[in-house]
PDB file of N, CA and C in Angstrom:
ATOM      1  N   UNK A   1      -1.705  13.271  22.616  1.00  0.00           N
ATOM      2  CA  UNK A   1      -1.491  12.063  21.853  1.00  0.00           C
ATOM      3  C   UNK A   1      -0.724  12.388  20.571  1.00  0.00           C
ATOM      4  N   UNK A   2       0.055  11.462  20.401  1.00  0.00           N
ATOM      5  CA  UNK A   2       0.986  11.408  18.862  1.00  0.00           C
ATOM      6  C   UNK A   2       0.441  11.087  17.350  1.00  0.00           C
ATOM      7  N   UNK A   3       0.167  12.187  16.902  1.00  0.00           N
ATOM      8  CA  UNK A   3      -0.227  11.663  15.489  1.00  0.00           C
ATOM      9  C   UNK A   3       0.420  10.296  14.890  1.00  0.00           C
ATOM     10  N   UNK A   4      -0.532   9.222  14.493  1.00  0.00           N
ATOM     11  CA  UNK A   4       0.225   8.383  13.353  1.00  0.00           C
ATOM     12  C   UNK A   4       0.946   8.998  12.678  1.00  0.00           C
ATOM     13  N   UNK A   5       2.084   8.486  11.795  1.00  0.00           N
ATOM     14  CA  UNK A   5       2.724   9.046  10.878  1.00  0.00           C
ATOM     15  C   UNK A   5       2.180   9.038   9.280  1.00  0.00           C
ATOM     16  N   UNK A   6       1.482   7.609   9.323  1.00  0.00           N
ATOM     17  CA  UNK A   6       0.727   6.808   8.319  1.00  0.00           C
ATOM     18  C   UNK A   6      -0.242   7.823   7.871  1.00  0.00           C
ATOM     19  N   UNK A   7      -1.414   8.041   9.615  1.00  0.00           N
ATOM     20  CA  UNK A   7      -2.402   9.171   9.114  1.00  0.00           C
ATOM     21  C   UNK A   7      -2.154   9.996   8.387  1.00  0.00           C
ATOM     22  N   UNK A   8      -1.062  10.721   9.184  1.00  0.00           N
ATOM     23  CA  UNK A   8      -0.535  12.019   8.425  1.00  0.00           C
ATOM     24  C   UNK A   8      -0.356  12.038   7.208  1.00  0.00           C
ATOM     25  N   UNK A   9       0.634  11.055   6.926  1.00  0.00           N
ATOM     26  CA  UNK A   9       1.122  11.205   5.756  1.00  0.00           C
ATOM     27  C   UNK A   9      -0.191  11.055   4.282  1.00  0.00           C
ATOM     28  N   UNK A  10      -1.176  10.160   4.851  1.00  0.00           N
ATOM     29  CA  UNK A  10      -2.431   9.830   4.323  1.00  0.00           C
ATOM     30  C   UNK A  10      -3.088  11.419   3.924  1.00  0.00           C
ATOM     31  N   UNK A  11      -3.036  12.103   5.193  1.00  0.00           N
ATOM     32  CA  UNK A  11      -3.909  13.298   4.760  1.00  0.00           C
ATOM     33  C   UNK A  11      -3.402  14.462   4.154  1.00  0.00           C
ATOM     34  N   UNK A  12      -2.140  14.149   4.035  1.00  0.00           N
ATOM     35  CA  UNK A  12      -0.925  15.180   2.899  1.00  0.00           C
ATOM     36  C   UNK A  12      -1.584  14.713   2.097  1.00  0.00           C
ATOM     37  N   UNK A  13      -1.392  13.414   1.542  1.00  0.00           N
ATOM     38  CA  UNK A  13      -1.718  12.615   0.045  1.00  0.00           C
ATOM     39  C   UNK A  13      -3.076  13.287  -0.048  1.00  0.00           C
ATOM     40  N   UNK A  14      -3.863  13.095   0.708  1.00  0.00           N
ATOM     41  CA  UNK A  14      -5.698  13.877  -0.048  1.00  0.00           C
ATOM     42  C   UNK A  14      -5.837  15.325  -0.326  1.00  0.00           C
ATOM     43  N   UNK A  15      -4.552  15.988   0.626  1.00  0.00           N
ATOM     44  CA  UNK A  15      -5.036  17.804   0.255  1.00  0.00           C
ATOM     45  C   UNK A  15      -4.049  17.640  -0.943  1.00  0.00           C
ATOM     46  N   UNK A  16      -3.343  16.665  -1.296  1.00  0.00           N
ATOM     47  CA  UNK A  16      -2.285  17.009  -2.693  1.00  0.00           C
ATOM     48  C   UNK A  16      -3.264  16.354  -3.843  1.00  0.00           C
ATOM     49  N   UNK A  17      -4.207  15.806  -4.027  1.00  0.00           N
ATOM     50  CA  UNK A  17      -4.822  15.389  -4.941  1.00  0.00           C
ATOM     51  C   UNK A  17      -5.404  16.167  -5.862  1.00  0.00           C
ATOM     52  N   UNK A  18      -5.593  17.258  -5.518  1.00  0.00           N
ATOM     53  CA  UNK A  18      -5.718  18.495  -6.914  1.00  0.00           C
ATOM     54  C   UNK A  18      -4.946  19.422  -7.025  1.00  0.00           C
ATOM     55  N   UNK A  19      -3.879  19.356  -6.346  1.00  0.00           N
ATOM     56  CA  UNK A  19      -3.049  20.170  -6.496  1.00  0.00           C
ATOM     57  C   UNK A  19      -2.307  20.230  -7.937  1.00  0.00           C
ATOM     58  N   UNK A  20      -1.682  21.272  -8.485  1.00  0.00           N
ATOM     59  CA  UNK A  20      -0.991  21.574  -9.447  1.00  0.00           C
ATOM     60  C   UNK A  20       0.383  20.442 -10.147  1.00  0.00           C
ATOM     61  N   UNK A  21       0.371  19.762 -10.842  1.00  0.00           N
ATOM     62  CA  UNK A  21       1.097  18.456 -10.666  1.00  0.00           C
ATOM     63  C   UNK A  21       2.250  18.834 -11.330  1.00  0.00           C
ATOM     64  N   UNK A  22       3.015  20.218 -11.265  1.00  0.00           N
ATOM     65  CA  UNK A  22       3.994  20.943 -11.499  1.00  0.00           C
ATOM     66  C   UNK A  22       4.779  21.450 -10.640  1.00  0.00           C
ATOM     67  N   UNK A  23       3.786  21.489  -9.113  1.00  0.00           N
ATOM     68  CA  UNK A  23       4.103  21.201  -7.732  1.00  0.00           C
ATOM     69  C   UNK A  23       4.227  20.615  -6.988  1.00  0.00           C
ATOM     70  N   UNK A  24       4.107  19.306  -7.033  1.00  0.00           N
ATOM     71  CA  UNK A  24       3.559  18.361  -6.291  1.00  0.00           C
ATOM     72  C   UNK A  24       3.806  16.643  -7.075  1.00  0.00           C
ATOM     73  N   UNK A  25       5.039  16.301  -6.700  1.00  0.00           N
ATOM     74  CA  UNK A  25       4.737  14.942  -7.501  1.00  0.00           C
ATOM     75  C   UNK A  25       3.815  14.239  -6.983  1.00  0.00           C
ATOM     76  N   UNK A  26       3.055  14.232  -5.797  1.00  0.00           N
ATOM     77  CA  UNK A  26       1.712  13.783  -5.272  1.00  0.00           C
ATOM     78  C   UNK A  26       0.706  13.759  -6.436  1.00  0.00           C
ATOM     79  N   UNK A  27       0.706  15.139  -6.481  1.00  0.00           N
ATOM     80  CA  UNK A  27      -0.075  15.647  -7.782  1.00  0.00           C
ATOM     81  C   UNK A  27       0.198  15.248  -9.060  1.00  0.00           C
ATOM     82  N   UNK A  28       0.872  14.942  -9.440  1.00  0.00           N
ATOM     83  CA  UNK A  28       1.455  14.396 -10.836  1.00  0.00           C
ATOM     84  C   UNK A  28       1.483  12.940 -10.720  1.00  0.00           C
ATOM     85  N   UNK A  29       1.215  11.915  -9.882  1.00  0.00           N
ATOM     86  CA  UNK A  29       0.613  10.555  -9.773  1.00  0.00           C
ATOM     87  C   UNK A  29      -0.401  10.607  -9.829  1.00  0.00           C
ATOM     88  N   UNK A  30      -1.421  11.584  -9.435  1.00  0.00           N
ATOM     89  CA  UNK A  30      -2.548  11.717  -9.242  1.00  0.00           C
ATOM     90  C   UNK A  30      -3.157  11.903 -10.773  1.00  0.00           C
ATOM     91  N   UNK A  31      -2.841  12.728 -11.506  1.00  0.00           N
ATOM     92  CA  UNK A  31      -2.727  13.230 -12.878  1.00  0.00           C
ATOM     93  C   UNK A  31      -2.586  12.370 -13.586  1.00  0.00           C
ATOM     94  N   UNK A  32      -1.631  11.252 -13.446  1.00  0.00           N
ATOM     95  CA  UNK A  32      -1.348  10.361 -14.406  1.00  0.00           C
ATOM     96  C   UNK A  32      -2.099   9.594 -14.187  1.00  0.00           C
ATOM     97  N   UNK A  33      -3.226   9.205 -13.286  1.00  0.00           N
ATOM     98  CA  UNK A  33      -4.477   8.199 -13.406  1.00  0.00           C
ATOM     99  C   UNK A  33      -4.148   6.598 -12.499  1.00  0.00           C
ATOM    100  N   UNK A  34      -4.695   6.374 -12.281  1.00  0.00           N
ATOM    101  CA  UNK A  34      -4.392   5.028 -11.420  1.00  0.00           C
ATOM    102  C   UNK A  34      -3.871   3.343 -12.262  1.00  0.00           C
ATOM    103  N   UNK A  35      -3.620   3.732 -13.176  1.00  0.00           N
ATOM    104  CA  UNK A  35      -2.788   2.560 -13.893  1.00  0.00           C
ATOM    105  C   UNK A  35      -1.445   3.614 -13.682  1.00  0.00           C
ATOM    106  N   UNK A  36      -1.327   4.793 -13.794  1.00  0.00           N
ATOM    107  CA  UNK A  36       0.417   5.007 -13.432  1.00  0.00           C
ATOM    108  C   UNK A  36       0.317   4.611 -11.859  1.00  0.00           C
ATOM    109  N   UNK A  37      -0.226   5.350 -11.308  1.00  0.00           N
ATOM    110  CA  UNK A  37      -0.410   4.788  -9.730  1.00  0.00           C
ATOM    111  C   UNK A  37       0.411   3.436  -9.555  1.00  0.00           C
ATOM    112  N   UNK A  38      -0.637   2.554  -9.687  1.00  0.00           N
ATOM    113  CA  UNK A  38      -0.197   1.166  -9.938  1.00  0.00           C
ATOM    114  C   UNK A  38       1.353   0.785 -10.612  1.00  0.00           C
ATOM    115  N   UNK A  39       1.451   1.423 -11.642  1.00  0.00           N
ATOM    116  CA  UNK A  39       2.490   0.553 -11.981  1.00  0.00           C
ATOM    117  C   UNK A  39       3.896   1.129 -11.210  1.00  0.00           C
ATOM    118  N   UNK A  40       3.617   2.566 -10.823  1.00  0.00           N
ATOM    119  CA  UNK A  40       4.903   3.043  -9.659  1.00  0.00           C
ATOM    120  C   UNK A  40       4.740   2.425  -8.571  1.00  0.00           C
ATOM    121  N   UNK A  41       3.872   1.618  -7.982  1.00  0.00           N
ATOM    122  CA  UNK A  41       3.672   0.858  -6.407  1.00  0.00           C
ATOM    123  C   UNK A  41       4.453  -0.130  -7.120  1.00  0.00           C
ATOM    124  N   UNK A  42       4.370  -0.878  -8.072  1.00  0.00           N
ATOM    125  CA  UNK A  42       4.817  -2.486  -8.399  1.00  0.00           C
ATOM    126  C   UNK A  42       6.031  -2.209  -8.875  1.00  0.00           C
ATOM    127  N   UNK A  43       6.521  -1.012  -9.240  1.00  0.00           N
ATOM    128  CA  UNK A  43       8.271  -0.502  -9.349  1.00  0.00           C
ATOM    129  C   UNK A  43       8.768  -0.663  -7.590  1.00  0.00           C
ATOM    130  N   UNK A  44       8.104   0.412  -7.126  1.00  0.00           N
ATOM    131  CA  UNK A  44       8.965   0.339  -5.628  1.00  0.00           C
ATOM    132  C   UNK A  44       8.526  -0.854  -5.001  1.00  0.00           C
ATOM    133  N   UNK A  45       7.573  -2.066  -5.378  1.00  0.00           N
ATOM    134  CA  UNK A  45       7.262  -3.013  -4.568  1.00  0.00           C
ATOM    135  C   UNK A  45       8.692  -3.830  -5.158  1.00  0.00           C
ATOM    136  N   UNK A  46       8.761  -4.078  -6.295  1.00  0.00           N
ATOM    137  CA  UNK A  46      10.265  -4.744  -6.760  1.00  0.00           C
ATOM    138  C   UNK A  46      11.707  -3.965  -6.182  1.00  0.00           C
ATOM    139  N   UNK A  47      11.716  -2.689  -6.214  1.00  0.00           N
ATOM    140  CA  UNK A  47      12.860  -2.132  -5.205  1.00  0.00           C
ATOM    141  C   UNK A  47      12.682  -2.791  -3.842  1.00  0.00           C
ATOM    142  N   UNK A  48      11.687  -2.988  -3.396  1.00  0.00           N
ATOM    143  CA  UNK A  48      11.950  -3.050  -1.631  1.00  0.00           C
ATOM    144  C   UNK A  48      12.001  -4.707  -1.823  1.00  0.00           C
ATOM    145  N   UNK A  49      11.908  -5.571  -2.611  1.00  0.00           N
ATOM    146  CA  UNK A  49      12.259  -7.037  -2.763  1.00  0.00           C
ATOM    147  C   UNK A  49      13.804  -6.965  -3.109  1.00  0.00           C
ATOM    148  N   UNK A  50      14.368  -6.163  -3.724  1.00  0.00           N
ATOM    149  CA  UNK A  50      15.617  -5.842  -3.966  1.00  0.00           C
ATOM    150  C   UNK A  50      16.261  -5.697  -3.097  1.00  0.00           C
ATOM    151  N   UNK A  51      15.779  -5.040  -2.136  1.00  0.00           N
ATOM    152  CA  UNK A  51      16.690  -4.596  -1.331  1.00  0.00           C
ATOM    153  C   UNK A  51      16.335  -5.734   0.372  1.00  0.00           C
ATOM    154  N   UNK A  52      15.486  -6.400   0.069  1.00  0.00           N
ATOM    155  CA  UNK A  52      15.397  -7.307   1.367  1.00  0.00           C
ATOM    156  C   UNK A  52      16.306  -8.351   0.385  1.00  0.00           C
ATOM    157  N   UNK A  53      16.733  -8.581  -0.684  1.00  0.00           N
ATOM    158  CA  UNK A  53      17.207  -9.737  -0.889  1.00  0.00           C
ATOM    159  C   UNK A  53      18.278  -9.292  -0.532  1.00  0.00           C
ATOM    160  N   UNK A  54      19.312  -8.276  -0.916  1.00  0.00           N
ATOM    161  CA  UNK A  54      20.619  -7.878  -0.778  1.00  0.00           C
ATOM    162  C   UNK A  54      20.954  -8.102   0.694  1.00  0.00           C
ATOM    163  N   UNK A  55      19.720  -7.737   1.545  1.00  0.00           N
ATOM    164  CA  UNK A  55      20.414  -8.207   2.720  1.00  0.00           C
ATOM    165  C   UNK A  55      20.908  -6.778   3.265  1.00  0.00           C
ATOM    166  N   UNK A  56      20.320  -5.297   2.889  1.00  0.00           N
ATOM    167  CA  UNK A  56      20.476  -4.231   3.103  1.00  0.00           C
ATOM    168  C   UNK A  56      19.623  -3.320   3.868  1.00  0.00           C
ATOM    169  N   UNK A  57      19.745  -3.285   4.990  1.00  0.00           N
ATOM    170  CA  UNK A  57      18.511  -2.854   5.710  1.00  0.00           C
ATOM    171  C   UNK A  57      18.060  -1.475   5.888  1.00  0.00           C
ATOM    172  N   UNK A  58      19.354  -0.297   5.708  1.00  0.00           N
ATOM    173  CA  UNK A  58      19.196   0.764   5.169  1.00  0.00           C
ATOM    174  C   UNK A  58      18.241   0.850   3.966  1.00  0.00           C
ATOM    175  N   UNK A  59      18.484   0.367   2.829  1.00  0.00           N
ATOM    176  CA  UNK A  59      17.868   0.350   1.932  1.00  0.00           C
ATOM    177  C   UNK A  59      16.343  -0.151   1.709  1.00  0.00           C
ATOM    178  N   UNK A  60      16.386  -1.653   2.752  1.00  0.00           N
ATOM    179  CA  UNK A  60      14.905  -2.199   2.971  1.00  0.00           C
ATOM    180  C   UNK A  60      14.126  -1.090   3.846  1.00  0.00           C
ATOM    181  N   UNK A  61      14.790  -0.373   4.427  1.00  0.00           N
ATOM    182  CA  UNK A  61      13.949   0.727   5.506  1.00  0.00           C
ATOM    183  C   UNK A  61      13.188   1.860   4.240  1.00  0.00           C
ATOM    184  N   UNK A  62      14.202   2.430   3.576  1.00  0.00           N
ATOM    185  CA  UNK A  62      13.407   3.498   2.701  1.00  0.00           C
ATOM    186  C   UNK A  62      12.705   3.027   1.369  1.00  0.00           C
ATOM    187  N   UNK A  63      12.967   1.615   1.144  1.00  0.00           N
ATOM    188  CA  UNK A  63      12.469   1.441  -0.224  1.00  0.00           C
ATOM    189  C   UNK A  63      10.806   0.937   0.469  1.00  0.00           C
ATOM    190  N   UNK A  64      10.599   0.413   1.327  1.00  0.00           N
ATOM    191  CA  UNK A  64       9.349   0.367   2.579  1.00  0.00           C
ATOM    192  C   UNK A  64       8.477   1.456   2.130  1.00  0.00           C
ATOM    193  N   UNK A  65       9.514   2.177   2.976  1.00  0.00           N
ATOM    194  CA  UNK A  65       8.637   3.838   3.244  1.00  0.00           C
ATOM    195  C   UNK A  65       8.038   4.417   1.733  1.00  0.00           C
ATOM    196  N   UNK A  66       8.852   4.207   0.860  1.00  0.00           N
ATOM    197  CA  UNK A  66       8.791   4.418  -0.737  1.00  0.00           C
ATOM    198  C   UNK A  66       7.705   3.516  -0.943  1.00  0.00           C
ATOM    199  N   UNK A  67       7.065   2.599  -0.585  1.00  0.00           N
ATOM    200  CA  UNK A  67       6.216   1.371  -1.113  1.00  0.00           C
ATOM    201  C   UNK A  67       4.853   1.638  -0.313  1.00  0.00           C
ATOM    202  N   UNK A  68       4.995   1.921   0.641  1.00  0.00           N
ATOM    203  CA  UNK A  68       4.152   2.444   1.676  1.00  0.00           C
ATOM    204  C   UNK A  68       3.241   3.722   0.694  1.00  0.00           C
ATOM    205  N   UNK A  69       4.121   4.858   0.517  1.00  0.00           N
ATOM    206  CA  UNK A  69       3.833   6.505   0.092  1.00  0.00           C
ATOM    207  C   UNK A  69       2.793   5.616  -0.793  1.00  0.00           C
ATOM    208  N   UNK A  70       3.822   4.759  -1.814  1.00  0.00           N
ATOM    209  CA  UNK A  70       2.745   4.652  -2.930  1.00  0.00           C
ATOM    210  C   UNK A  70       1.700   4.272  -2.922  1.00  0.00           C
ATOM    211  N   UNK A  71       1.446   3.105  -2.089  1.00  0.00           N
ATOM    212  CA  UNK A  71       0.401   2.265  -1.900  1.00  0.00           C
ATOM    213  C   UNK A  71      -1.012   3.489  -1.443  1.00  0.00           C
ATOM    214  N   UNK A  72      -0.538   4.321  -0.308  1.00  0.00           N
ATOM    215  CA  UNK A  72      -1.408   5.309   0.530  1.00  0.00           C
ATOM    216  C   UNK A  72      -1.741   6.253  -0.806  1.00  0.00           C
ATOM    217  N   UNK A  73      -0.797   6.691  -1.750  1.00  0.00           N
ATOM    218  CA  UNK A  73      -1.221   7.236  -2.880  1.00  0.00           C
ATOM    219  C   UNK A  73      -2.711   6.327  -3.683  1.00  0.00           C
ATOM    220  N   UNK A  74      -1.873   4.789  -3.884  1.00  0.00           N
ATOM    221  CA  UNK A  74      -3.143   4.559  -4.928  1.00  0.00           C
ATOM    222  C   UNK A  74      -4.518   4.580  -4.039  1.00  0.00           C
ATOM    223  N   UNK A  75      -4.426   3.495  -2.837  1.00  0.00           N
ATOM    224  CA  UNK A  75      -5.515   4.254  -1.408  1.00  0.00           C
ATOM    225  C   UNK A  75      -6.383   5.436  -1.877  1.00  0.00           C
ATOM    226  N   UNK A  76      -5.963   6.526  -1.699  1.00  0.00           N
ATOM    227  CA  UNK A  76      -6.460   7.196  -1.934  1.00  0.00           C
ATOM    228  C   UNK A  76      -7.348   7.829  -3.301  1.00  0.00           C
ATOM    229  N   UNK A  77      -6.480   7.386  -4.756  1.00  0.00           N
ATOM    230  CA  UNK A  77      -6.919   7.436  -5.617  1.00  0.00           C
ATOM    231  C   UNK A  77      -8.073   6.561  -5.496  1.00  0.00           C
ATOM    232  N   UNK A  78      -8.428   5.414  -5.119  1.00  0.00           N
ATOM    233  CA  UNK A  78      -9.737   4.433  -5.410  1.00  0.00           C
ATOM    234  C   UNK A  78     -10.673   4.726  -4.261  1.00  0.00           C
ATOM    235  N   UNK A  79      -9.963   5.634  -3.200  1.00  0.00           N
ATOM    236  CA  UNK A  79     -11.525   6.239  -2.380  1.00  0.00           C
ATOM    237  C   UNK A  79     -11.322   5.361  -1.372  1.00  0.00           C
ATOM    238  N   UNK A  80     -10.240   4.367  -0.923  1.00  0.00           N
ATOM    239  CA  UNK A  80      -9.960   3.517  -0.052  1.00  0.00           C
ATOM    240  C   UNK A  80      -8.945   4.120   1.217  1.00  0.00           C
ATOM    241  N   UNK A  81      -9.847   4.278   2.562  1.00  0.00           N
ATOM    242  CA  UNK A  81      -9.057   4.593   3.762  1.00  0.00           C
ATOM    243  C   UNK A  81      -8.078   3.599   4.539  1.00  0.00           C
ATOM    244  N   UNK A  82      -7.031   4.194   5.116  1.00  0.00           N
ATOM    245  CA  UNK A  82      -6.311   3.531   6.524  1.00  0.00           C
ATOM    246  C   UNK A  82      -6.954   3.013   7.049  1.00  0.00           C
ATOM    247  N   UNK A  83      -8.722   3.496   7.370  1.00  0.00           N
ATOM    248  CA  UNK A  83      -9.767   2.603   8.328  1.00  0.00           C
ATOM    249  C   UNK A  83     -10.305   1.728   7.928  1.00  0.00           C
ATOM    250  N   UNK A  84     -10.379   1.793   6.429  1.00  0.00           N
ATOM    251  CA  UNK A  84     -10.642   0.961   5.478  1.00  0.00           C
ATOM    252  C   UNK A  84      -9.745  -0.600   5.453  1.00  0.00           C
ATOM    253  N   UNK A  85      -8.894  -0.007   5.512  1.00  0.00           N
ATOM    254  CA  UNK A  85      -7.769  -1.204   5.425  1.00  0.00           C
ATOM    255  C   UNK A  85      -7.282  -1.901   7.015  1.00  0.00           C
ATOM    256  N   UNK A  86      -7.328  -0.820   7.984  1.00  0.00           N
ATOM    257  CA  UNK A  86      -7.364  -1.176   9.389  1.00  0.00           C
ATOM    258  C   UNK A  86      -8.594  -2.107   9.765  1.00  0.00           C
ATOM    259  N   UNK A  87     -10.206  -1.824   9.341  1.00  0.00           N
ATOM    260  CA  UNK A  87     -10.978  -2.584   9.725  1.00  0.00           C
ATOM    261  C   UNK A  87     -10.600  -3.863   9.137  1.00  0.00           C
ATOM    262  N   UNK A  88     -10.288  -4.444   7.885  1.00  0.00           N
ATOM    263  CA  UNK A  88     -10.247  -5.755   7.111  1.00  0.00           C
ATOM    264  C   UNK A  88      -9.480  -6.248   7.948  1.00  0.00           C
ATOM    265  N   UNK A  89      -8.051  -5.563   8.098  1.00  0.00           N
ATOM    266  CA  UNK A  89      -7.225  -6.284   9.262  1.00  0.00           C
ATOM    267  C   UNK A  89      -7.573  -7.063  10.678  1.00  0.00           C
ATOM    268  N   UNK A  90      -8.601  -5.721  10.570  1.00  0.00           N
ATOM    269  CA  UNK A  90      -9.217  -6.576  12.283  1.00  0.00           C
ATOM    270  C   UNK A  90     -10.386  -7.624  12.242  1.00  0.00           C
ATOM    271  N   UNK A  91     -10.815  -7.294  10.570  1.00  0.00           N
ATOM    272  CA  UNK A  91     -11.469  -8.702  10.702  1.00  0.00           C
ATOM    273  C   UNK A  91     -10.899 -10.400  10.191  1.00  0.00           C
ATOM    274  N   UNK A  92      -9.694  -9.546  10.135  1.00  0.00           N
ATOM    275  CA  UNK A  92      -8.939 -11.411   9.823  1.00  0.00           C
ATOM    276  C   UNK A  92      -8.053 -11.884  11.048  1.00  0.00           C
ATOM    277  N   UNK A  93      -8.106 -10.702  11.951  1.00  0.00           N
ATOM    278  CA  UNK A  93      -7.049 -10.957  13.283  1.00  0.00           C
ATOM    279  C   UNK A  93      -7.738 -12.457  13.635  1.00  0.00           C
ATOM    280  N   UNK A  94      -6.794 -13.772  14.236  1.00  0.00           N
ATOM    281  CA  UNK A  94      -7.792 -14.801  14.686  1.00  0.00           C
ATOM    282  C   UNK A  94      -8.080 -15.716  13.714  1.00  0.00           C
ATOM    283  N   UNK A  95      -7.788 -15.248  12.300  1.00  0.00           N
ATOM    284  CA  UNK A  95      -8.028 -16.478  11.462  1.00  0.00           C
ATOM    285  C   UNK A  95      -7.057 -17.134  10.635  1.00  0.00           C
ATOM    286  N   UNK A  96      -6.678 -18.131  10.759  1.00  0.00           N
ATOM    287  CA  UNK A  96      -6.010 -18.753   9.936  1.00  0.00           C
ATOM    288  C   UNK A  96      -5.441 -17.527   8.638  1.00  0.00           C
ATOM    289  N   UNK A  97      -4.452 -17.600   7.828  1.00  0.00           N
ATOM    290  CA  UNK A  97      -4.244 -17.349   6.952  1.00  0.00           C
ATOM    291  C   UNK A  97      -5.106 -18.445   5.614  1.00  0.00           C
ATOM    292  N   UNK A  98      -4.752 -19.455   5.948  1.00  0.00           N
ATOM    293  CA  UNK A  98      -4.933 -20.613   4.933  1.00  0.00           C
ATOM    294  C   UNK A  98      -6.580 -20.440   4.306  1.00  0.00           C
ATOM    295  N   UNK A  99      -6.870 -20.699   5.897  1.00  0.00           N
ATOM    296  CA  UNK A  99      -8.357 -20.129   5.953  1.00  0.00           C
ATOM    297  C   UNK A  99      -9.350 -18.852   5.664  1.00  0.00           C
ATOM    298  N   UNK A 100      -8.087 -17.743   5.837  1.00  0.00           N
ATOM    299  CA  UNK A 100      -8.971 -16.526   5.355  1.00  0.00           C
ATOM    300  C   UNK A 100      -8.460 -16.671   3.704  1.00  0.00           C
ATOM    301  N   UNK A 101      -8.076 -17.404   3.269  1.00  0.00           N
ATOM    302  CA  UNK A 101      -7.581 -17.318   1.471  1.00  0.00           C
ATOM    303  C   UNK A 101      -8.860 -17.923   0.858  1.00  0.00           C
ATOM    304  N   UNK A 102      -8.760 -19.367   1.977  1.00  0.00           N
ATOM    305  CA  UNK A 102      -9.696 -19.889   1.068  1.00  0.00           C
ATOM    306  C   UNK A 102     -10.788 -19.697   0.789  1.00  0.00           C
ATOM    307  N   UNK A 103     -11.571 -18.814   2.169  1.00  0.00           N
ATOM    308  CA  UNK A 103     -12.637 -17.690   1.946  1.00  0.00           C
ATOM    309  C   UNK A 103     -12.769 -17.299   1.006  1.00  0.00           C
ATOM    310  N   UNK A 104     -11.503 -16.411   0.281  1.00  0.00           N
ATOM    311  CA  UNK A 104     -11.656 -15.426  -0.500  1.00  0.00           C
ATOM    312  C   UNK A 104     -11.983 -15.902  -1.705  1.00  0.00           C
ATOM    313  N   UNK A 105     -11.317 -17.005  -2.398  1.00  0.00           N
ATOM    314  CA  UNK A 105     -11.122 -17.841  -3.439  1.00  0.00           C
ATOM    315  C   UNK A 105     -12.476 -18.652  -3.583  1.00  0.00           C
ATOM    316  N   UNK A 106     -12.530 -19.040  -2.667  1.00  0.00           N
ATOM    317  CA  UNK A 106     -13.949 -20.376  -2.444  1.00  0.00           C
ATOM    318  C   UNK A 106     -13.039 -21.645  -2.490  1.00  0.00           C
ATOM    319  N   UNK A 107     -11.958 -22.149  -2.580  1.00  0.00           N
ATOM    320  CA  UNK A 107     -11.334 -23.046  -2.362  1.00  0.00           C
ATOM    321  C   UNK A 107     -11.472 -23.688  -1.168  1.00  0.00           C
ATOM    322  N   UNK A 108     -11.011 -24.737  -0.940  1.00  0.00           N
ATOM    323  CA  UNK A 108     -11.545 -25.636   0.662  1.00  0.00           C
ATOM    324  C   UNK A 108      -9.626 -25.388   1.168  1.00  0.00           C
ATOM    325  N   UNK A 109      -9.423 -25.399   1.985  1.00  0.00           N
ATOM    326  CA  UNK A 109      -8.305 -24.906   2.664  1.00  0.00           C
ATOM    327  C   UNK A 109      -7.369 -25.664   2.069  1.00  0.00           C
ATOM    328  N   UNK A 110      -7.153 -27.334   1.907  1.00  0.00           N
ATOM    329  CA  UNK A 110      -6.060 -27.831   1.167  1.00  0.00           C
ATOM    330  C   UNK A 110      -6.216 -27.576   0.148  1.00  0.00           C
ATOM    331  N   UNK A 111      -6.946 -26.877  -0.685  1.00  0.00           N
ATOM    332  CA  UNK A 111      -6.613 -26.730  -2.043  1.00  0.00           C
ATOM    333  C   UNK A 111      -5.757 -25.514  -2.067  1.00  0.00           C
ATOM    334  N   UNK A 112      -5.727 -24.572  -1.427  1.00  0.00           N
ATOM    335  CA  UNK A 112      -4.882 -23.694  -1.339  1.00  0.00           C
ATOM    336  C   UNK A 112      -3.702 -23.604  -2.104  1.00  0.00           C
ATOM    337  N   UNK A 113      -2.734 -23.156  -2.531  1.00  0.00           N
ATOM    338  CA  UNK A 113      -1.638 -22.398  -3.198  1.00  0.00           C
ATOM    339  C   UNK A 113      -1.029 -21.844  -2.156  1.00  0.00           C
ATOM    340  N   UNK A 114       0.476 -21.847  -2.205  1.00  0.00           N
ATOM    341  CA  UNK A 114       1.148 -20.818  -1.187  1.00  0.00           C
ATOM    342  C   UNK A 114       0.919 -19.501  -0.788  1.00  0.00           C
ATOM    343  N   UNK A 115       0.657 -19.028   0.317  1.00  0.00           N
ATOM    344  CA  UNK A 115       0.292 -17.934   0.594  1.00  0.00           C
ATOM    345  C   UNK A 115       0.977 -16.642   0.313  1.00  0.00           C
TER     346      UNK A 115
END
């Protein structure tokens, strides 16, 4: 069987978490604490909006992958797994969007806001 790539790349990110952050820019996000975390995901989350607006799909492909790394970075910083995030998925498979918001919110479904 074929390793995920996701996994993988997930379990680079956890053996780089104490690593030397002079080696490792893994390590040096890690170092800088989870508000840098964060605010480098919401940099490359605005690159990869950049680049789906341009209409550039080269670019929407790696600024992704770039948005992805980060996200699996902060993931990991808050102790949050792929299975973690795979189970939630599978428990909204089947439901409305509208409906799993308004769950979340406590709102009644037309009160909703754009999704």
């Amino acid at each position: 069987m074929i390793d995920d790539p996701l996994d993988t790349l997930s379990a680079v990110i956890g053996a780089r978490r104490g690593a030397d952050p002079a080696s490792s820019y893994t390590a040096r996000l890690f170092a800088g604490g989870r508000a840098n975390i964060a605010q480098k995901l919401g940099e490359e989350a605005v690159e990869t909006i950049i680049a789906a607006l341009a209409q550039d799909r080269e670019a929407l492909i790696a600024e992704a992958a770039d948005l992805v790394f980060h996200m699996l970075v902060l993931l990991a910083d808050a102790g949050v797994s792929l299975d973690d995030v795979r189970a939630e998925i599978a428990r909204r498979e089947g439901v409305s969007g509208i409906d799993e918001k308004a769950a979340r919110t406590g709102q009644k479904p037309e009160q909703t806001h754009a999704d």
